[in-house]
N, C-alpha and C. Protein backbone atom coordinates (compact mmCIF):
# COMPACT_ATOMS: atom_id res chain seq x y z
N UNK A 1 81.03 10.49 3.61
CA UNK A 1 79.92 11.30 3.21
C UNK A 1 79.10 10.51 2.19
N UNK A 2 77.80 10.77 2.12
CA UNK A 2 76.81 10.02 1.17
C UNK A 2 76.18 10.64 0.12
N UNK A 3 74.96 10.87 0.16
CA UNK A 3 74.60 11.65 -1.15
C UNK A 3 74.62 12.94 -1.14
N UNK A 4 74.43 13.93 -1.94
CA UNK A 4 74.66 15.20 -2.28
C UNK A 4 73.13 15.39 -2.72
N UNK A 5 73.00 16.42 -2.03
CA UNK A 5 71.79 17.01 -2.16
C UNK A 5 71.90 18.52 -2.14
N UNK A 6 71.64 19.12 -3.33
CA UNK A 6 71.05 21.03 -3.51
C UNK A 6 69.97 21.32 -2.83
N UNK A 7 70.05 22.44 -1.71
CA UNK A 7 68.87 22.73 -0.85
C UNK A 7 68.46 24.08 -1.95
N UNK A 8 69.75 25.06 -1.82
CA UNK A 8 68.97 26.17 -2.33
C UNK A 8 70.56 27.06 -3.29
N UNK A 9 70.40 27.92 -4.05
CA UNK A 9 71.49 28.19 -4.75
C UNK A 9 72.77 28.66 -4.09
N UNK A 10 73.79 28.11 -4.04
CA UNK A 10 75.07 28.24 -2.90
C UNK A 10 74.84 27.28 -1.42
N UNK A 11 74.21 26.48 -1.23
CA UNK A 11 73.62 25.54 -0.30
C UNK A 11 73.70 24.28 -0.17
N UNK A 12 73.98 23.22 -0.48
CA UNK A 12 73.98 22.11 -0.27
C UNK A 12 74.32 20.86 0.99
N UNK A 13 73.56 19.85 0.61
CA UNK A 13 73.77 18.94 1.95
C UNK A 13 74.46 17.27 1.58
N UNK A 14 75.01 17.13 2.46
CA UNK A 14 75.19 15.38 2.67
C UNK A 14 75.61 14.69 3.47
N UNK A 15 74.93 13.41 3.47
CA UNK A 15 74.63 12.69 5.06
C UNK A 15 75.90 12.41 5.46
N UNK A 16 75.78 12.46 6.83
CA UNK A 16 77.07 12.17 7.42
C UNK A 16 77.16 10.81 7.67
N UNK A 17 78.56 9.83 7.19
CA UNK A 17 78.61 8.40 7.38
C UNK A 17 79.00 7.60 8.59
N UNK A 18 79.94 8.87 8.81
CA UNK A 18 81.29 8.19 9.73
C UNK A 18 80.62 9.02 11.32
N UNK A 19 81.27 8.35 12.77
CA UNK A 19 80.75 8.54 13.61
C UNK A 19 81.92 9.24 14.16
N UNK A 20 83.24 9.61 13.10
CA UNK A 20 84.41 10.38 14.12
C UNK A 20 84.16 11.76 14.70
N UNK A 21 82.94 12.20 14.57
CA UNK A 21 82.93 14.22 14.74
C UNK A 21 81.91 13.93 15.89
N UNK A 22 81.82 12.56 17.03
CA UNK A 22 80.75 12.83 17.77
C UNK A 22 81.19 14.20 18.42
N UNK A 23 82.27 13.59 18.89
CA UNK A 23 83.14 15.15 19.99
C UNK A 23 82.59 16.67 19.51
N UNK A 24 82.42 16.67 18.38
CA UNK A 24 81.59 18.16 17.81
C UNK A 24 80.31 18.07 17.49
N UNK A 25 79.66 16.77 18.22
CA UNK A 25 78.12 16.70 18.03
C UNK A 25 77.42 16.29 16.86
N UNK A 26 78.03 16.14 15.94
CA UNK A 26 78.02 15.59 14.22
C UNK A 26 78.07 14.47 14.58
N UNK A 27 76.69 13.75 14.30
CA UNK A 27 76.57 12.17 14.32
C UNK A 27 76.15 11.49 12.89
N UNK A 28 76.58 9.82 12.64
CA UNK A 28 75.89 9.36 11.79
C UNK A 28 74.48 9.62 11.44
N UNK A 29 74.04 9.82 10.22
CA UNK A 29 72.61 9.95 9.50
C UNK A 29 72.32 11.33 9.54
N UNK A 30 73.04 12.18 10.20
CA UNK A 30 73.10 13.96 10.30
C UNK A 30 72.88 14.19 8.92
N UNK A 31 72.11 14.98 8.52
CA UNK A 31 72.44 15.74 7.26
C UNK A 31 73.16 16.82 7.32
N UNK A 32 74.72 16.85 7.05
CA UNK A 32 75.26 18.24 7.03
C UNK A 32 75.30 19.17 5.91
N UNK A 33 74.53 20.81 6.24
CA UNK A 33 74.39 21.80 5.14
C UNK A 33 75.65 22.73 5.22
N UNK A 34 76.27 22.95 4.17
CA UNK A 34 77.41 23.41 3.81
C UNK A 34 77.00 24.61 2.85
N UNK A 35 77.94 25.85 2.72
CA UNK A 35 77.44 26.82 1.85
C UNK A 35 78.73 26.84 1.04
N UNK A 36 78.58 27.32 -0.33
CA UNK A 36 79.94 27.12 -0.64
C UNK A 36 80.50 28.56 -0.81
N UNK A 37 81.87 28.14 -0.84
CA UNK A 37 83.07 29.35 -0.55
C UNK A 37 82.88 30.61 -1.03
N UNK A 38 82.84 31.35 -0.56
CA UNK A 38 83.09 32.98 -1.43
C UNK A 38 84.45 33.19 -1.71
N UNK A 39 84.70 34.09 -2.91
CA UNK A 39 85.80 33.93 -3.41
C UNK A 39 86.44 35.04 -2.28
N UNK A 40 88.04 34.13 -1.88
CA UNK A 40 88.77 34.91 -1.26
C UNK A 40 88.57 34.71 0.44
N UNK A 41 87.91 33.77 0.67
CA UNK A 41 86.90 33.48 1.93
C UNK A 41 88.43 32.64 2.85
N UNK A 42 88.17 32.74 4.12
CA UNK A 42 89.38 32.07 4.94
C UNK A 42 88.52 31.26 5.86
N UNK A 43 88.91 29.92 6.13
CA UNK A 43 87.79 29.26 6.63
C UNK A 43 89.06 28.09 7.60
N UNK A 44 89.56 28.85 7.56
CA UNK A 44 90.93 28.41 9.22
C UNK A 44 90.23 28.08 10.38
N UNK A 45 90.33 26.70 10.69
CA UNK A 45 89.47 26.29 12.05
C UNK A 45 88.35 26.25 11.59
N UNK A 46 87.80 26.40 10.54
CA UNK A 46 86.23 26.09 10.72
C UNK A 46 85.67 24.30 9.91
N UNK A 47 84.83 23.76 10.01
CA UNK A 47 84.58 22.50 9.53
C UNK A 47 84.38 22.74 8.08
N UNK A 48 85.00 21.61 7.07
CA UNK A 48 84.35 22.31 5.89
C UNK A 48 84.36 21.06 4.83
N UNK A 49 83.79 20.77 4.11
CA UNK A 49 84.08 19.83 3.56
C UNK A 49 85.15 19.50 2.61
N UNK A 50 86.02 18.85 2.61
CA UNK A 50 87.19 18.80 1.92
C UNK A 50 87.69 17.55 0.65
N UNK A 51 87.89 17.92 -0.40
CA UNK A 51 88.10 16.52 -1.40
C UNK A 51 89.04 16.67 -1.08
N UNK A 52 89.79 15.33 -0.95
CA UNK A 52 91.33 14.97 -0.65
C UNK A 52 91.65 13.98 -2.07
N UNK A 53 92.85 14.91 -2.36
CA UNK A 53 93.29 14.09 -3.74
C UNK A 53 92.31 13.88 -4.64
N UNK A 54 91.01 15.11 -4.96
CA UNK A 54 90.63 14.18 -6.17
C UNK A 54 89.67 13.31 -5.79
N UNK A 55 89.83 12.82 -4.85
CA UNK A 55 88.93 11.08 -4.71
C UNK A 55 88.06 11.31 -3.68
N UNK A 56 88.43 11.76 -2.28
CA UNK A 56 87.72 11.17 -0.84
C UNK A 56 87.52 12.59 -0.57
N UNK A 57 85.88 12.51 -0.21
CA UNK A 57 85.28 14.06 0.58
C UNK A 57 85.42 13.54 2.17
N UNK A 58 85.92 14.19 2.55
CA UNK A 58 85.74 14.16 4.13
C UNK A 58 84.98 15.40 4.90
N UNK A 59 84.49 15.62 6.14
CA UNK A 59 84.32 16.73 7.05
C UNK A 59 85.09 16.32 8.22
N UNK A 60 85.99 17.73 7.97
CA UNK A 60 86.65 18.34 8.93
C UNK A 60 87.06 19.42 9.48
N UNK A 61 87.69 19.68 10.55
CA UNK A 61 88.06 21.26 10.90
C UNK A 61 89.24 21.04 10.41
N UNK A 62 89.38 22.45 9.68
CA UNK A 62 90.70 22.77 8.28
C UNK A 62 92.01 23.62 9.22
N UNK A 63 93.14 23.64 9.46
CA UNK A 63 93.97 24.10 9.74
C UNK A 63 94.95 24.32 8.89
N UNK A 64 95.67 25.37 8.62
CA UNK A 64 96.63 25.77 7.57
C UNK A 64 97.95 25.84 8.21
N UNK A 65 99.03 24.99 7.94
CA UNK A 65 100.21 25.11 8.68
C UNK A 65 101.08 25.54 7.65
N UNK A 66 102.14 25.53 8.42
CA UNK A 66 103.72 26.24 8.03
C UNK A 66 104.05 25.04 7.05
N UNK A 67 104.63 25.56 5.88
CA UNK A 67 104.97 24.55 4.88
C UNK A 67 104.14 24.24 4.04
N UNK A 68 103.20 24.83 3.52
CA UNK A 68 102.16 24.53 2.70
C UNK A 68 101.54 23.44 2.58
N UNK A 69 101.49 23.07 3.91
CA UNK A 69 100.98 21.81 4.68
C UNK A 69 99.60 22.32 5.27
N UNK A 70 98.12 20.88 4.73
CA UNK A 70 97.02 21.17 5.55
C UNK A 70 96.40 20.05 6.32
N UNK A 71 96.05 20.58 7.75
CA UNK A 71 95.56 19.96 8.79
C UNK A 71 93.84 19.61 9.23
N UNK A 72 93.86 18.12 8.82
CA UNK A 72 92.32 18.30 9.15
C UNK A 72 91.99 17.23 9.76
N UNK A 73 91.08 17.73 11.03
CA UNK A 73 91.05 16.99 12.24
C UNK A 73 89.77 17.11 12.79
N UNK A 74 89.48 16.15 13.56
CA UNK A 74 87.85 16.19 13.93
C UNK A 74 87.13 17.07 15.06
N UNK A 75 88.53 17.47 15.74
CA UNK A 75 88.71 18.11 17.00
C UNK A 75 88.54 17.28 18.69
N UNK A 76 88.53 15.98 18.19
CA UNK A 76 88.48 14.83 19.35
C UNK A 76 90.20 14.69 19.67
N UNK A 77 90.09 15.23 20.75
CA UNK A 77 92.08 15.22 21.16
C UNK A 77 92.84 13.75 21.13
N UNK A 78 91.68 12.62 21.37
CA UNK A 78 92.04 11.39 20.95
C UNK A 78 92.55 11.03 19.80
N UNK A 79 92.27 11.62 18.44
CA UNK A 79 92.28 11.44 17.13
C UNK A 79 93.50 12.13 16.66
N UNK A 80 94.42 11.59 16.26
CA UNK A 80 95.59 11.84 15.21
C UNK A 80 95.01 12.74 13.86
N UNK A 81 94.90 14.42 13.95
CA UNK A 81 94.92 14.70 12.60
C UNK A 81 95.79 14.55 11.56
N UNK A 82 94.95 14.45 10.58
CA UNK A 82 95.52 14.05 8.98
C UNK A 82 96.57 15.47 8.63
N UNK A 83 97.32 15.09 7.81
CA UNK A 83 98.39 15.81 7.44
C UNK A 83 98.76 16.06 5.96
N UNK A 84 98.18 16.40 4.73
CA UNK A 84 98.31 16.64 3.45
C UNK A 84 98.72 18.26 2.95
N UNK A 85 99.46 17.63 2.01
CA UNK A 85 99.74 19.25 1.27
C UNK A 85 99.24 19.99 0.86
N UNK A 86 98.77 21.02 1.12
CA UNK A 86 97.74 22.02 0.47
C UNK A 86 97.77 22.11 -0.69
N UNK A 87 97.91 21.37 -2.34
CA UNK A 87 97.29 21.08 -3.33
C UNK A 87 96.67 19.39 -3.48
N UNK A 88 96.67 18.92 -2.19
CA UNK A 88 96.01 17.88 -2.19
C UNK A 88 94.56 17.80 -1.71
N UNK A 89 94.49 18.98 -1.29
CA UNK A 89 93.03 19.44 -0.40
C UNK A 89 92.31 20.48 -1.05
N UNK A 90 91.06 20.19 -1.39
CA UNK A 90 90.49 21.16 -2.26
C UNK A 90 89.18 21.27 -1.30
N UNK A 91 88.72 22.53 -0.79
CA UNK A 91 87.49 23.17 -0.25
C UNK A 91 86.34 23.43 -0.56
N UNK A 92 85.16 22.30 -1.04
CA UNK A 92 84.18 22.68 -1.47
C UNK A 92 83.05 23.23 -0.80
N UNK A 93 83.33 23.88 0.51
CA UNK A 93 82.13 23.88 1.27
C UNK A 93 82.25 24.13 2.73
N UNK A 94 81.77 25.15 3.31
CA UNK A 94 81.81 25.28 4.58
C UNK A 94 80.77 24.61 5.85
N UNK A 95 80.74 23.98 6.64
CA UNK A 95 79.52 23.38 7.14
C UNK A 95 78.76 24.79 7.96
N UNK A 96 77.35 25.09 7.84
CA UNK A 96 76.66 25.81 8.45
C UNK A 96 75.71 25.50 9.57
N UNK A 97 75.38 23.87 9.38
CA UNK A 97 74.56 23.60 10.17
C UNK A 97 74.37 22.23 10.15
N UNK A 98 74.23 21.65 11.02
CA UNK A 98 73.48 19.97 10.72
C UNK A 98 71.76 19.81 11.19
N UNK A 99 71.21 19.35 10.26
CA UNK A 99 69.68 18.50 10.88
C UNK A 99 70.01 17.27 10.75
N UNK A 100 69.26 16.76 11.62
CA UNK A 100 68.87 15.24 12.63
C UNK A 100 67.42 15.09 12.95
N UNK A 101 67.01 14.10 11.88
CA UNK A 101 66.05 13.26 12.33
C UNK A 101 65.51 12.67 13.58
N UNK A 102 64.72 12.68 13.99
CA UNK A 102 63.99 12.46 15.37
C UNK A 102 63.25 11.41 15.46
């Protein structure tokens, strides 16, 4: 992910880097708009933006498994989803939409 940009209050966007979410139509230079969480909000299966450890934002579709284990994967059946503990994954953001330049 690249820069962070505020569209409107609870709204924000940032460009997409990586080309792994073609399979869900999310391409490089996409701007993806994300809304952020409502408290208490369940966002199982949906794309969302995720800090991993502190350090690395990724977008992905979020899965919650058995063991307080979380799954996030691009939804390309080719692709090995990632596998971290659910206090390693923190949810800043749900994706709502992408624009693409023409």
């Amino acid at each position: 992910m690249s820069e962070f940009y505020t569209i409107q209050r609870g709204l924000f966007q940032l460009e997409v880097s990586s080309g792994n979410l073609k399979v869900a139509g999310i391409l490089p230079g996409d701007m993806a708009v994300f809304r952020q969480l409502k408290e208490g909000e369940r966002v199982e299966g949906k794309f969302v933006l995720a800090l991993i450890k502190r350090e690395e934002a990724t977008l992905k579709r979020i899965r919650y498994l058995d063991g307080g284990r979380v799954e996030l994967g691009t939804g390309d059946p080719k692709q090995q989803p990632d596998i971290y503990r659910a206090g390693e994954v923190e949810v800043q953001g749900v994706l709502v939409g992408t624009i693409r330049e023409y």
